[in-house]
Protein backbone atom coordinates (compact mmCIF):
# COMPACT_ATOMS: atom_id res chain seq x y z
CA UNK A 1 0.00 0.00 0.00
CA UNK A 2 1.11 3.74 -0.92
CA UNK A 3 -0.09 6.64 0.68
CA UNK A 4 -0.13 10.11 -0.61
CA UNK A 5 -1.85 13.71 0.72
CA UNK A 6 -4.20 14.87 -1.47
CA UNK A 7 -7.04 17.12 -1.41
CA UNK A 8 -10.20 16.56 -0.24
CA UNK A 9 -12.92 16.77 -2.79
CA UNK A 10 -16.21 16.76 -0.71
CA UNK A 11 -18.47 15.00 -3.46
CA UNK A 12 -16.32 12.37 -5.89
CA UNK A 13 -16.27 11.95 -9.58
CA UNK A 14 -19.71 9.98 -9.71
CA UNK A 15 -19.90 6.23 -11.16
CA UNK A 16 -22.33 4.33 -13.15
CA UNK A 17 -22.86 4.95 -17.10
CA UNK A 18 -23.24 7.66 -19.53
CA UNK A 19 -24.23 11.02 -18.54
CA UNK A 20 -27.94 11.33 -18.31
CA UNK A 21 -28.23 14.63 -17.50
CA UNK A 22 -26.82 18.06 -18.58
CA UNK A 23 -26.73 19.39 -15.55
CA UNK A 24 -26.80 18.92 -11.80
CA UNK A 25 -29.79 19.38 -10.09
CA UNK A 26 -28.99 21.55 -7.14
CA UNK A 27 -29.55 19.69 -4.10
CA UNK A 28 -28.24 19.18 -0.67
CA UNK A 29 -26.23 16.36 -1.46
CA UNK A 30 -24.35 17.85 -4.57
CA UNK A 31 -24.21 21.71 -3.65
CA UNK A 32 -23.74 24.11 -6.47
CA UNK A 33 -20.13 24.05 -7.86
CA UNK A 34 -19.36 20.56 -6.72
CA UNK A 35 -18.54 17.76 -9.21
CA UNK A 36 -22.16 17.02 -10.80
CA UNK A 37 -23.86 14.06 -8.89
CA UNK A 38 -26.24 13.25 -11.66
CA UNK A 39 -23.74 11.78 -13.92
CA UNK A 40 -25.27 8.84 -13.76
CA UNK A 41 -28.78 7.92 -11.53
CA UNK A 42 -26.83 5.01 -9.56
CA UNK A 43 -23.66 7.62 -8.71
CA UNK A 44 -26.73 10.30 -7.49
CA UNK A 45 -29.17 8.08 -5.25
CA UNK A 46 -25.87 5.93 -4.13
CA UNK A 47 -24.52 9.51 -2.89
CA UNK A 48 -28.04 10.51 -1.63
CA UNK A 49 -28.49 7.56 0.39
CA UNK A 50 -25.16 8.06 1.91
CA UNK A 51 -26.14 11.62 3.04
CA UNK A 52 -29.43 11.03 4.58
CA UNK A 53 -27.86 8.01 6.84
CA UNK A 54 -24.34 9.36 7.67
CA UNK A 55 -24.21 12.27 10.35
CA UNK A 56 -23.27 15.80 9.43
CA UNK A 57 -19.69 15.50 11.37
CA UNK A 58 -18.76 13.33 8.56
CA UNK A 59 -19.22 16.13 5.96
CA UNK A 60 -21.11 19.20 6.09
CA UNK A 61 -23.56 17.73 2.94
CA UNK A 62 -24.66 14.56 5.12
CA UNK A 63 -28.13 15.04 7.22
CA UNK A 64 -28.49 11.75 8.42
CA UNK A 65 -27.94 10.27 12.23
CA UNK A 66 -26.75 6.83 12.13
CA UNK A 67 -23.00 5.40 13.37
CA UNK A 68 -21.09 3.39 11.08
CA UNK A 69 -22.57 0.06 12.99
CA UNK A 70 -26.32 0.86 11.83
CA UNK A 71 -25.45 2.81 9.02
CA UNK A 72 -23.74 0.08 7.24
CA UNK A 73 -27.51 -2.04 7.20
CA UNK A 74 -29.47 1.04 6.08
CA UNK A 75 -26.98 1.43 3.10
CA UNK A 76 -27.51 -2.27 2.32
CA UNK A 77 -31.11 -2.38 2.10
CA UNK A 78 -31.05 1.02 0.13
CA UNK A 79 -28.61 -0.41 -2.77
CA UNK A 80 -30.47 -3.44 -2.75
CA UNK A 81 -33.37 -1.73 -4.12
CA UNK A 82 -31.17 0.25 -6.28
CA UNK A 83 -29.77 -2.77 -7.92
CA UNK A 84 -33.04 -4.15 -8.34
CA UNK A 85 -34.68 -0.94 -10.49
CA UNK A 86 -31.41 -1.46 -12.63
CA UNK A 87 -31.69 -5.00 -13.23
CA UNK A 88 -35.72 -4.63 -13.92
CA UNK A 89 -34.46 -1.71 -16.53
CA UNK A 90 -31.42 -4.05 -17.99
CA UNK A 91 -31.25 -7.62 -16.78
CA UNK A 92 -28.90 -10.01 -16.59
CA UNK A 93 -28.67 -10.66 -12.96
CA UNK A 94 -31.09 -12.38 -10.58
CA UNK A 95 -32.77 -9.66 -8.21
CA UNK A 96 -32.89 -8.98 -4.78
CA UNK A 97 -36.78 -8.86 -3.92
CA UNK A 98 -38.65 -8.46 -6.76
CA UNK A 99 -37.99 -10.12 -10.42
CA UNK A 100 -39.56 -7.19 -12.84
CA UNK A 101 -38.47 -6.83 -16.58
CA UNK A 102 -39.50 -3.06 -17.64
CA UNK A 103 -36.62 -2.63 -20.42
CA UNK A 104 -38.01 0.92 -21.77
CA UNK A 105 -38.74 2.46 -18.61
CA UNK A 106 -36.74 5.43 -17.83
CA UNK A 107 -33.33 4.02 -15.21
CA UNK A 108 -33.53 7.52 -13.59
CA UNK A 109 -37.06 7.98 -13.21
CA UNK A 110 -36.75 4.16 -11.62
CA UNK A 111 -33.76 4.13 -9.51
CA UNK A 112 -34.18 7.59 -7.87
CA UNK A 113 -38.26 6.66 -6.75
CA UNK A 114 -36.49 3.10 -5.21
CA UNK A 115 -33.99 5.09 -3.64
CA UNK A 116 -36.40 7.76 -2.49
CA UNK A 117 -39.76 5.52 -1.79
CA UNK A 118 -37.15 3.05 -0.01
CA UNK A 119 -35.51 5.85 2.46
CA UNK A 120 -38.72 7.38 3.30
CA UNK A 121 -40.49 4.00 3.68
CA UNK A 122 -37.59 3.23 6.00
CA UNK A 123 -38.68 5.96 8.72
CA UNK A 124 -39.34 6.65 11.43
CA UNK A 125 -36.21 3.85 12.48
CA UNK A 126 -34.22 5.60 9.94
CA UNK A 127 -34.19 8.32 12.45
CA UNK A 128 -34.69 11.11 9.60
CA UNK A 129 -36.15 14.35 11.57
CA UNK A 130 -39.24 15.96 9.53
CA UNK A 131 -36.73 18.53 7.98
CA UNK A 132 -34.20 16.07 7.13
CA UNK A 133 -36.86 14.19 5.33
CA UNK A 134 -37.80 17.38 3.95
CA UNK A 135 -34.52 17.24 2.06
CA UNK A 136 -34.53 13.76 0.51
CA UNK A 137 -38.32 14.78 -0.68
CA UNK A 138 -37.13 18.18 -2.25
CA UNK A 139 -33.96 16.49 -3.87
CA UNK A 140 -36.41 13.93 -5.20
CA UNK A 141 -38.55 16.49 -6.77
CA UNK A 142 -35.79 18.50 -7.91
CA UNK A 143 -34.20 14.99 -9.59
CA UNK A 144 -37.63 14.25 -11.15
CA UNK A 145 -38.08 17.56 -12.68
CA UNK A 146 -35.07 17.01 -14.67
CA UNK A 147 -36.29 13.70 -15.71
CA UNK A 148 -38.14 14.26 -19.33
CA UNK A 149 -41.38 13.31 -19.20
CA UNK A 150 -43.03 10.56 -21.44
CA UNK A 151 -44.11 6.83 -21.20
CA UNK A 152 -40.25 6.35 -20.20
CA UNK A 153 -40.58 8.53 -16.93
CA UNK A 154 -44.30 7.55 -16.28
CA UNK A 155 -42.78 3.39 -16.54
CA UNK A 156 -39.88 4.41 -14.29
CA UNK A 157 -41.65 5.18 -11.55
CA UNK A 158 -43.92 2.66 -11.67
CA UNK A 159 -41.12 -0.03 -11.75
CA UNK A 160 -39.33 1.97 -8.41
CA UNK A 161 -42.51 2.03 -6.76
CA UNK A 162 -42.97 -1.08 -6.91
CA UNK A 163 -39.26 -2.31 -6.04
CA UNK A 164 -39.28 0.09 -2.85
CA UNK A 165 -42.41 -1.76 -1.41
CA UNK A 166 -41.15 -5.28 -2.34
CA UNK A 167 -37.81 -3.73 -0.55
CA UNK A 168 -40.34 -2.56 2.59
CA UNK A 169 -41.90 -5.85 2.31
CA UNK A 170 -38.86 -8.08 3.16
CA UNK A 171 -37.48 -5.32 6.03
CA UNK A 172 -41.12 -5.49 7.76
CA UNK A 173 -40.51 -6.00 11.47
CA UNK A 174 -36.69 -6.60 11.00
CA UNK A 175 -36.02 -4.98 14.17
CA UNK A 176 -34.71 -1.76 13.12
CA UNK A 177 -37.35 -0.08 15.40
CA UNK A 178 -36.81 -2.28 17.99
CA UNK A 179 -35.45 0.69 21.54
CA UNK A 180 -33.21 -1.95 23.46
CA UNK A 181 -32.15 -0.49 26.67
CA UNK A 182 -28.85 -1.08 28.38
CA UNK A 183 -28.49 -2.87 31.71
CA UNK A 184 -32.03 -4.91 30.64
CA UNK A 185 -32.75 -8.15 28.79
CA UNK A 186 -31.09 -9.02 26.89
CA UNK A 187 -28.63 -6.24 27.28
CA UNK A 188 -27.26 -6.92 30.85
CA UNK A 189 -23.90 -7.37 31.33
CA UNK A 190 -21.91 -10.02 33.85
CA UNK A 191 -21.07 -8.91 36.71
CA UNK A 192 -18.11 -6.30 36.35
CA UNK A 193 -14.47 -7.22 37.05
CA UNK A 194 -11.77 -8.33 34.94
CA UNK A 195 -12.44 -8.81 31.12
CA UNK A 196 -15.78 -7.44 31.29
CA UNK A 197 -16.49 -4.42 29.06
CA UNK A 198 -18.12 -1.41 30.95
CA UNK A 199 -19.58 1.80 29.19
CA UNK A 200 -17.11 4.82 28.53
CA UNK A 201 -17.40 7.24 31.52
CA UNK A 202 -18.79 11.09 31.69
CA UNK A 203 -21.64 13.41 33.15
CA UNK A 204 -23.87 12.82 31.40
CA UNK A 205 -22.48 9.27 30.20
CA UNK A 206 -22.55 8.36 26.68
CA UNK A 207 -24.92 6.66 24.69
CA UNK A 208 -24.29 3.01 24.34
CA UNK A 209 -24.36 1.97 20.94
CA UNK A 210 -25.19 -1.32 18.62
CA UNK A 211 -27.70 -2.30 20.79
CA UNK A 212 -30.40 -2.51 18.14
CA UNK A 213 -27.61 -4.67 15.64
CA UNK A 214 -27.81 -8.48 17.08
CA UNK A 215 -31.61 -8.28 16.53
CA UNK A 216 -31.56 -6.98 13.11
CA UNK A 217 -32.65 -9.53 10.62
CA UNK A 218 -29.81 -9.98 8.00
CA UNK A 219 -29.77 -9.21 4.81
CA UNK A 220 -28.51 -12.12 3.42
CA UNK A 221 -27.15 -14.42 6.52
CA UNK A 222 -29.42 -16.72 7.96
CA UNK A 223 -28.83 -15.76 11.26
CA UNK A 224 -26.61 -13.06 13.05
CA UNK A 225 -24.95 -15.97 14.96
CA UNK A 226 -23.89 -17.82 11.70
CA UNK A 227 -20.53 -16.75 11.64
CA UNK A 228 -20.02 -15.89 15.58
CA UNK A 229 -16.30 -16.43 16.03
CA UNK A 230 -15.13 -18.16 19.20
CA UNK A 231 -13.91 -16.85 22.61
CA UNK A 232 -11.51 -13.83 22.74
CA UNK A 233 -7.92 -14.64 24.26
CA UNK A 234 -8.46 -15.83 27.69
CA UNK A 235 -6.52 -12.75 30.25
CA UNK A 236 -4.14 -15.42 31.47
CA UNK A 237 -2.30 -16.35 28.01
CA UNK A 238 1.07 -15.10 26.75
CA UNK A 239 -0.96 -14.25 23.51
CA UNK A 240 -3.19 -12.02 25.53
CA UNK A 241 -0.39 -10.48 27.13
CA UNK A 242 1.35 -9.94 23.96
CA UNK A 243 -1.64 -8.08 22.58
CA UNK A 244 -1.75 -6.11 25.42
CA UNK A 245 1.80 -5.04 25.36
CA UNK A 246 1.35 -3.93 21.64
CA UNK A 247 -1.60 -1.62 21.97
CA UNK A 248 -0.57 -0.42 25.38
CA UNK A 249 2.98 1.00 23.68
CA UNK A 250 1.49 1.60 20.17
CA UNK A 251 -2.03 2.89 21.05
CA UNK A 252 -1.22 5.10 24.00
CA UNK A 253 -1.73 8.56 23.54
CA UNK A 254 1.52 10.12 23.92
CA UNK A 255 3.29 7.39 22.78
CA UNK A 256 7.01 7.62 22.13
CA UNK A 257 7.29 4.69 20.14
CA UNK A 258 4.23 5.10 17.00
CA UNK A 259 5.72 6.87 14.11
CA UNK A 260 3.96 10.19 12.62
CA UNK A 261 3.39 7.96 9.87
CA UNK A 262 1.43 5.54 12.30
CA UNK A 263 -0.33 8.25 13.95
CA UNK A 264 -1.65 9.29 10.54
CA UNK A 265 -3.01 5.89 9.81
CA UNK A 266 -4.94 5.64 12.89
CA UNK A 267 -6.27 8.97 12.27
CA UNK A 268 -7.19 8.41 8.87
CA UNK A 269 -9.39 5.40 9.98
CA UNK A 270 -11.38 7.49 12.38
CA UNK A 271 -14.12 8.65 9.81
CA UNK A 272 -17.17 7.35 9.32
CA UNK A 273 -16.39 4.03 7.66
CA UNK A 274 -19.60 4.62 5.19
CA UNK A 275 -18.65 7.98 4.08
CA UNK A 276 -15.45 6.60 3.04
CA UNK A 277 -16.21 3.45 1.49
CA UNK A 278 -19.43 4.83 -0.53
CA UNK A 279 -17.39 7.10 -2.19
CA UNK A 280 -14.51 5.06 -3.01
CA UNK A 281 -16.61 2.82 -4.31
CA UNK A 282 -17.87 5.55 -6.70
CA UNK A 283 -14.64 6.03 -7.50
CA UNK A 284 -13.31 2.09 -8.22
CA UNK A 285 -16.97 2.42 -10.19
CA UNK A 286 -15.39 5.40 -12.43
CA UNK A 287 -12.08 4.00 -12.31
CA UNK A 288 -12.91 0.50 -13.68
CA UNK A 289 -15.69 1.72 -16.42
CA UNK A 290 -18.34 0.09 -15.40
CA UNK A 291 -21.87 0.52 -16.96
CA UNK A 292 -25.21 1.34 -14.66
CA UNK A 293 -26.18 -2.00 -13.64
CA UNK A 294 -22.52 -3.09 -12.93
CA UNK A 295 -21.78 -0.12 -11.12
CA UNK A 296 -25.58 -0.92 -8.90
CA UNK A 297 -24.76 -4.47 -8.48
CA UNK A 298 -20.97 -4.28 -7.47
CA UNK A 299 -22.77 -1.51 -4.60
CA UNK A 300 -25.45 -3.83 -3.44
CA UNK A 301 -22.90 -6.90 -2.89
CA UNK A 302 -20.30 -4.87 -0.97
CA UNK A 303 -22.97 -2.78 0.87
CA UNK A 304 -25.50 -6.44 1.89
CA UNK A 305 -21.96 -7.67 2.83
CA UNK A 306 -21.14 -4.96 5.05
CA UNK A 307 -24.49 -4.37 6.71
CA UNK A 308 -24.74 -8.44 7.54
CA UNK A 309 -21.31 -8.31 8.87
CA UNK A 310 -21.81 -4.97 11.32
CA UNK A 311 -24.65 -7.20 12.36
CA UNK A 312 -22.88 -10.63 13.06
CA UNK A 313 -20.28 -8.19 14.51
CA UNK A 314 -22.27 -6.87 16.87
CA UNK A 315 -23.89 -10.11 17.93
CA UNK A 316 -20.76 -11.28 18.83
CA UNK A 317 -19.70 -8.23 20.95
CA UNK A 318 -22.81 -8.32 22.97
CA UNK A 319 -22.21 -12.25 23.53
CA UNK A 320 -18.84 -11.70 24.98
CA UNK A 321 -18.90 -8.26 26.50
CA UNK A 322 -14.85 -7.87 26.32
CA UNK A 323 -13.27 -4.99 27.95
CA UNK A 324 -11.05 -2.72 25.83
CA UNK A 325 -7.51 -1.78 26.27
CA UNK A 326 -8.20 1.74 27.70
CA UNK A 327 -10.07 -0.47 30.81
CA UNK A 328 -7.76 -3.41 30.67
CA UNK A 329 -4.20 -1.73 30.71
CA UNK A 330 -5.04 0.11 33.82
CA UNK A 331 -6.24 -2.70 35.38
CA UNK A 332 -3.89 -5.28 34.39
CA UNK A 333 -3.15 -6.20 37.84
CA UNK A 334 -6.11 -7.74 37.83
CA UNK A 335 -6.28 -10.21 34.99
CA UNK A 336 -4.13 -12.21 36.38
CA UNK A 337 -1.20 -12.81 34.07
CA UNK A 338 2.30 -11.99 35.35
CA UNK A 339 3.05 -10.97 31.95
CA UNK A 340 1.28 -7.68 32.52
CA UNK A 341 1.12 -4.81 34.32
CA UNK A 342 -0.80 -1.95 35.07
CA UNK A 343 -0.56 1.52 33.97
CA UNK A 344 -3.07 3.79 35.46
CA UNK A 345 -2.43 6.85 33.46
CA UNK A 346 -2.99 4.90 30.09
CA UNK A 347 -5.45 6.41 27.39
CA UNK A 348 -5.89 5.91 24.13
CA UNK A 349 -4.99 8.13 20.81
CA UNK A 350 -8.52 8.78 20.31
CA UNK A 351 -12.02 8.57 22.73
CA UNK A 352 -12.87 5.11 22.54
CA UNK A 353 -16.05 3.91 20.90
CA UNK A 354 -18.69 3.02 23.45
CA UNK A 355 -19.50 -0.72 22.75
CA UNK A 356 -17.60 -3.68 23.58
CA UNK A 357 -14.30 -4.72 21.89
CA UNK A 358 -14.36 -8.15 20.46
CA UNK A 359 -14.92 -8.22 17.67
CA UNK A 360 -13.62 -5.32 16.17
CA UNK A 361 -16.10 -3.38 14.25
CA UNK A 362 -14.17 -1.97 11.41
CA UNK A 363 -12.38 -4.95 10.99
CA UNK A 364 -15.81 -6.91 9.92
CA UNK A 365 -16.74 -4.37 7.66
CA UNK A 366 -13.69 -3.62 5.50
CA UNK A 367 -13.09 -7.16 4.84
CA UNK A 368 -16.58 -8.16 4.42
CA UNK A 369 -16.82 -5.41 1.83
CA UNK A 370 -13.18 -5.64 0.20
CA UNK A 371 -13.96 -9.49 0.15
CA UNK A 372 -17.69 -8.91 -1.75
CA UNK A 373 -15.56 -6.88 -3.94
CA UNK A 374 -13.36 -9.12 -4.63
CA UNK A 375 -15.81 -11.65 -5.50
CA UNK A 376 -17.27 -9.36 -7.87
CA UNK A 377 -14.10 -8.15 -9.68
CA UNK A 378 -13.01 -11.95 -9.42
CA UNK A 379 -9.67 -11.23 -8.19
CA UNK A 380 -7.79 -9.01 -5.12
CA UNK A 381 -5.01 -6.95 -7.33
CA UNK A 382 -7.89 -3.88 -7.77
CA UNK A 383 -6.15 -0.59 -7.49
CA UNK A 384 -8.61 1.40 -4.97
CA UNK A 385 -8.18 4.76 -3.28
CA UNK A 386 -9.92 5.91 -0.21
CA UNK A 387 -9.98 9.30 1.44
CA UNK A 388 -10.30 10.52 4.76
CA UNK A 389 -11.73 14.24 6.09
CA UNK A 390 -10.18 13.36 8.99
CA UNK A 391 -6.50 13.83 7.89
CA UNK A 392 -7.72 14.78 4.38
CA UNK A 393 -5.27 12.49 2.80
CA UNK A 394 -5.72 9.84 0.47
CA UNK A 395 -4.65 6.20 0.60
CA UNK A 396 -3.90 4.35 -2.45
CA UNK A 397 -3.88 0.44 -2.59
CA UNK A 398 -2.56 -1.57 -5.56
CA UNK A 399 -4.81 -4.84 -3.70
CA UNK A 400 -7.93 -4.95 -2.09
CA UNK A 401 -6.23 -7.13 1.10
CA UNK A 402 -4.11 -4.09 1.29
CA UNK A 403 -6.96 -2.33 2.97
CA UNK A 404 -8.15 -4.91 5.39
CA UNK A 405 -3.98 -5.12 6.59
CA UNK A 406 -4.43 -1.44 7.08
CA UNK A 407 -7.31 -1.05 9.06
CA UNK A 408 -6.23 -3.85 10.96
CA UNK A 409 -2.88 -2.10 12.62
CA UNK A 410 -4.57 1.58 12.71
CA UNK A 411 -7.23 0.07 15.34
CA UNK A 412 -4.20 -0.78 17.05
CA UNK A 413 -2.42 2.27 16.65
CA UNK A 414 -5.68 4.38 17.73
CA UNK A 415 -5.77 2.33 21.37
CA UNK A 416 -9.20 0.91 20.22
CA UNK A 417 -8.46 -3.09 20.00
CA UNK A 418 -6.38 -5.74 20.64
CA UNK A 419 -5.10 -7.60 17.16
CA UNK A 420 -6.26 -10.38 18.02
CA UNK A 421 -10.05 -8.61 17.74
CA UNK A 422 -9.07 -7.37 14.37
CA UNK A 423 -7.79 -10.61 13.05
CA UNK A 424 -11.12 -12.54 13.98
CA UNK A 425 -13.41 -9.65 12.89
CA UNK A 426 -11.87 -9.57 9.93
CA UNK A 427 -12.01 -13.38 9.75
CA UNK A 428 -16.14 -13.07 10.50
CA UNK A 429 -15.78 -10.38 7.35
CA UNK A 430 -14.24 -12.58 4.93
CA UNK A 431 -16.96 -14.94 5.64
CA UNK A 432 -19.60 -12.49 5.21
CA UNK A 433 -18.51 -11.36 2.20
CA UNK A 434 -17.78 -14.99 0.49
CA UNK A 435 -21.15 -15.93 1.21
CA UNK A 436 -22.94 -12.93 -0.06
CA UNK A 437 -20.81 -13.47 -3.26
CA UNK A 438 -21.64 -16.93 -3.18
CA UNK A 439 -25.71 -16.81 -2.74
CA UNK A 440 -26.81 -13.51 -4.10
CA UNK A 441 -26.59 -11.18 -7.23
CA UNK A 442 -25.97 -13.86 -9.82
CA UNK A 443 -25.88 -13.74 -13.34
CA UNK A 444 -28.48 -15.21 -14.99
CA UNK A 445 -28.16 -17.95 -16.20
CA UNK A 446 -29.48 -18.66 -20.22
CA UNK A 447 -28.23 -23.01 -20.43
């Protein structure tokens, strides 16, 4: 992997096909001046979903509210029913919800009213305030009106309509609207002492989060237990102590041994992991020519694979409720392993994210993602970029594995896990993403 500073463009060069529009409609999500977004109608709703799910500290554009955890599910079920207007439009693939064959209906007109019809139909558990909805309905209307009108437009939206509610349909009482409160069934803890994750302190404490994830219905696993990995490291082992003596040198805030170069690759990782992978996905779209229902398909496998494995993720967290570092270096006099010791005035690089540590998190997603990408280029030697507002630099990989091996250290190098988390979340990832591959978003077959 290469890295390189470059500046941050706040919307990308959008993916998908030919241009179907002259111009940019002005909305929200592509401000006036920006790089169009309506180069093609996947690149625009794509971009649009990401805004009205990721929060506003990710980008001043985005007017959504979820974290990366729940985020990564709503962007699944959002390019599912983008991939399944484009295949209705063009074919060639087997679809997600609903098998439709409209082949003269207008792709815009169909793939902006799934997108749309799917996002609102998603509320209230999308979390969307009435002005925040009030923006995905005006860039809607502002999308339409560009739209010509005709038998084209007037098929398109019937064909989105009716994708969205097949979409709606499957999600029905998945549990996204389910208000799981911490320190009650089935959210209560074991009793605290050594190993056992507790919530991040302050007045007033911090929300909790993930606790709606292990109850999600997948998207494409038959259960959020399927791929559960086993045990973390038990405290007493020199493996465990090992670990611990890696992120407690490497992680710590003012630590004297982590490079500037390190420091900038934990930093770079501590955006919102949707933000950045939406868009470099638009980009790896661009980059590798491909057409509209390509460009939808390759979004919905990485995106299914990445909401299913933030929910397996998540299930396994809340089974094993394991402490992280910035609890267990402190207290390593009492976990029992003479290979450790304590260090009360330990914290990490960054604030910690409030949720337990094994597995971790980010390590789930990028591989389940760069592994569904895989799948769908058919080989790991992709050259991919991905940018961060954080650091506003850009990382450049020549493979796809590249990305998982850097995620997996910066975790480290931020203070947030132990690498043995990262390995086995990024283990649960693979998995994820090979089975997605494996049982969804075929080509059709014409033997």
């Amino acid at each position: 992997m290469k890295s390189r500073v470059g500046i941050l463009v706040v919307l990308i060069t959008l993916a998908g096909a030919a241009p179907c529009a002259a111009s940019a409609p002005q909305t929200q999500c592509a401000p006036a001046g920006a790089v169009p977004a309506a180069t093609t109608p996947v690149a625009f709703w794509s971009t649009e979903a990401r805004c009205a799910v990721v929060p506003g500290a990710a980008g001043p554009e985005n007017f959504g509210n979820k974290f990366p955890g729940e985020a990564a599910v709503y962007m699944g079920i959002v390019h599912a029913a983008i991939y399944d207007a484009a295949v209705a439009i063009e074919g060639g693939y087997q679809p997600y919800a609903i098998a439709l064959r409209a082949p003269h209906a207008s792709p815009r007109a169909a793939i902006a009213t799934a997108a749309h019809h799917t996002l609102v139909g998603l509320q209230p558990a999308l979390g969307l305030t009435p002005p925040q909805q009030a923006i995905v309905d005006g860039d809607y209307a502002a999308y339409m009106d560009a739209v010509p009108g005709g038998r084209a437009k007037t098929r398109g939206i019937a064909v989105g309509a009716r994708v969205a509610a097949a979409i709606l349909a499957r999600r029905r009482s998945d549990g996204r609207e389910a208000n799981p409160v911490f320190g009650q069934p089935p959210f209560v803890p074991p009793a605290p002492g050594p190993g056992v994750w507790e919530p991040n302190p302050g007045d007033p404490a911090p929300p909790v989060l993930g606790l709606r994830l292990p109850g999600i219905r997948p998207l494409a696993l038959q259960t959020a237990s399927q791929f559960r990995p086993g045990r973390p490291e038990r405290l007493t082992t020199a493996a465990y102590a090992a670990d611990l003596r890696q992120v407690e040198e490497l992680g710590r805030l003012d630590s004297p041994v982590r490079t500037p170069e390190e420091t900038a690759q934990a930093l770079f990782w501590t955006d919102h992991d949707l933000r950045q992978w939406n868009d470099g996905m638009l980009r790896l779209a661009a980059d590798q020519g491909l057409d509209l229902v390509q460009t939808a398909r390759m979004l919905a496998i990485a995106h299914v694979a990445g909401g299913d494995a933030m929910i397996g993720c998540f299930d396994a967290k809340y089974h094993y409720w394991f402490w992280r570092p910035w609890q267990a270096i402190p207290r390593a006099d009492e976990d029992g392993n003479p290979a450790t010791d304590p260090d009360p005035g330990w914290q990490p690089l960054r604030p910690t994210p409030n949720f337990p540590e094994y597995p971790s998190a980010h390590a789930c997603h990028t591989t389940a993602v760069t592994r569904a990408l895989r799948g769908f280029f058919g080989t790991d030697a992709v050259p991919f970029t991905l940018d961060s507002r954080v650091t506003h630099t850009t990382r450049e990989y020549d493979r796809l594995s590249g990305v998982v091996e850097d995620v997996d250290l910066a975790r480290v190098l931020a203070g947030f896990h132990f690498a043995n988390s990262d390995l086995e979340g990024s283990a649960l990832g693979r998995k994820v993403g090979r089975y997605v591959v494996a049982h969804l978003f075929q080509a059709v077959s014409h033997d």
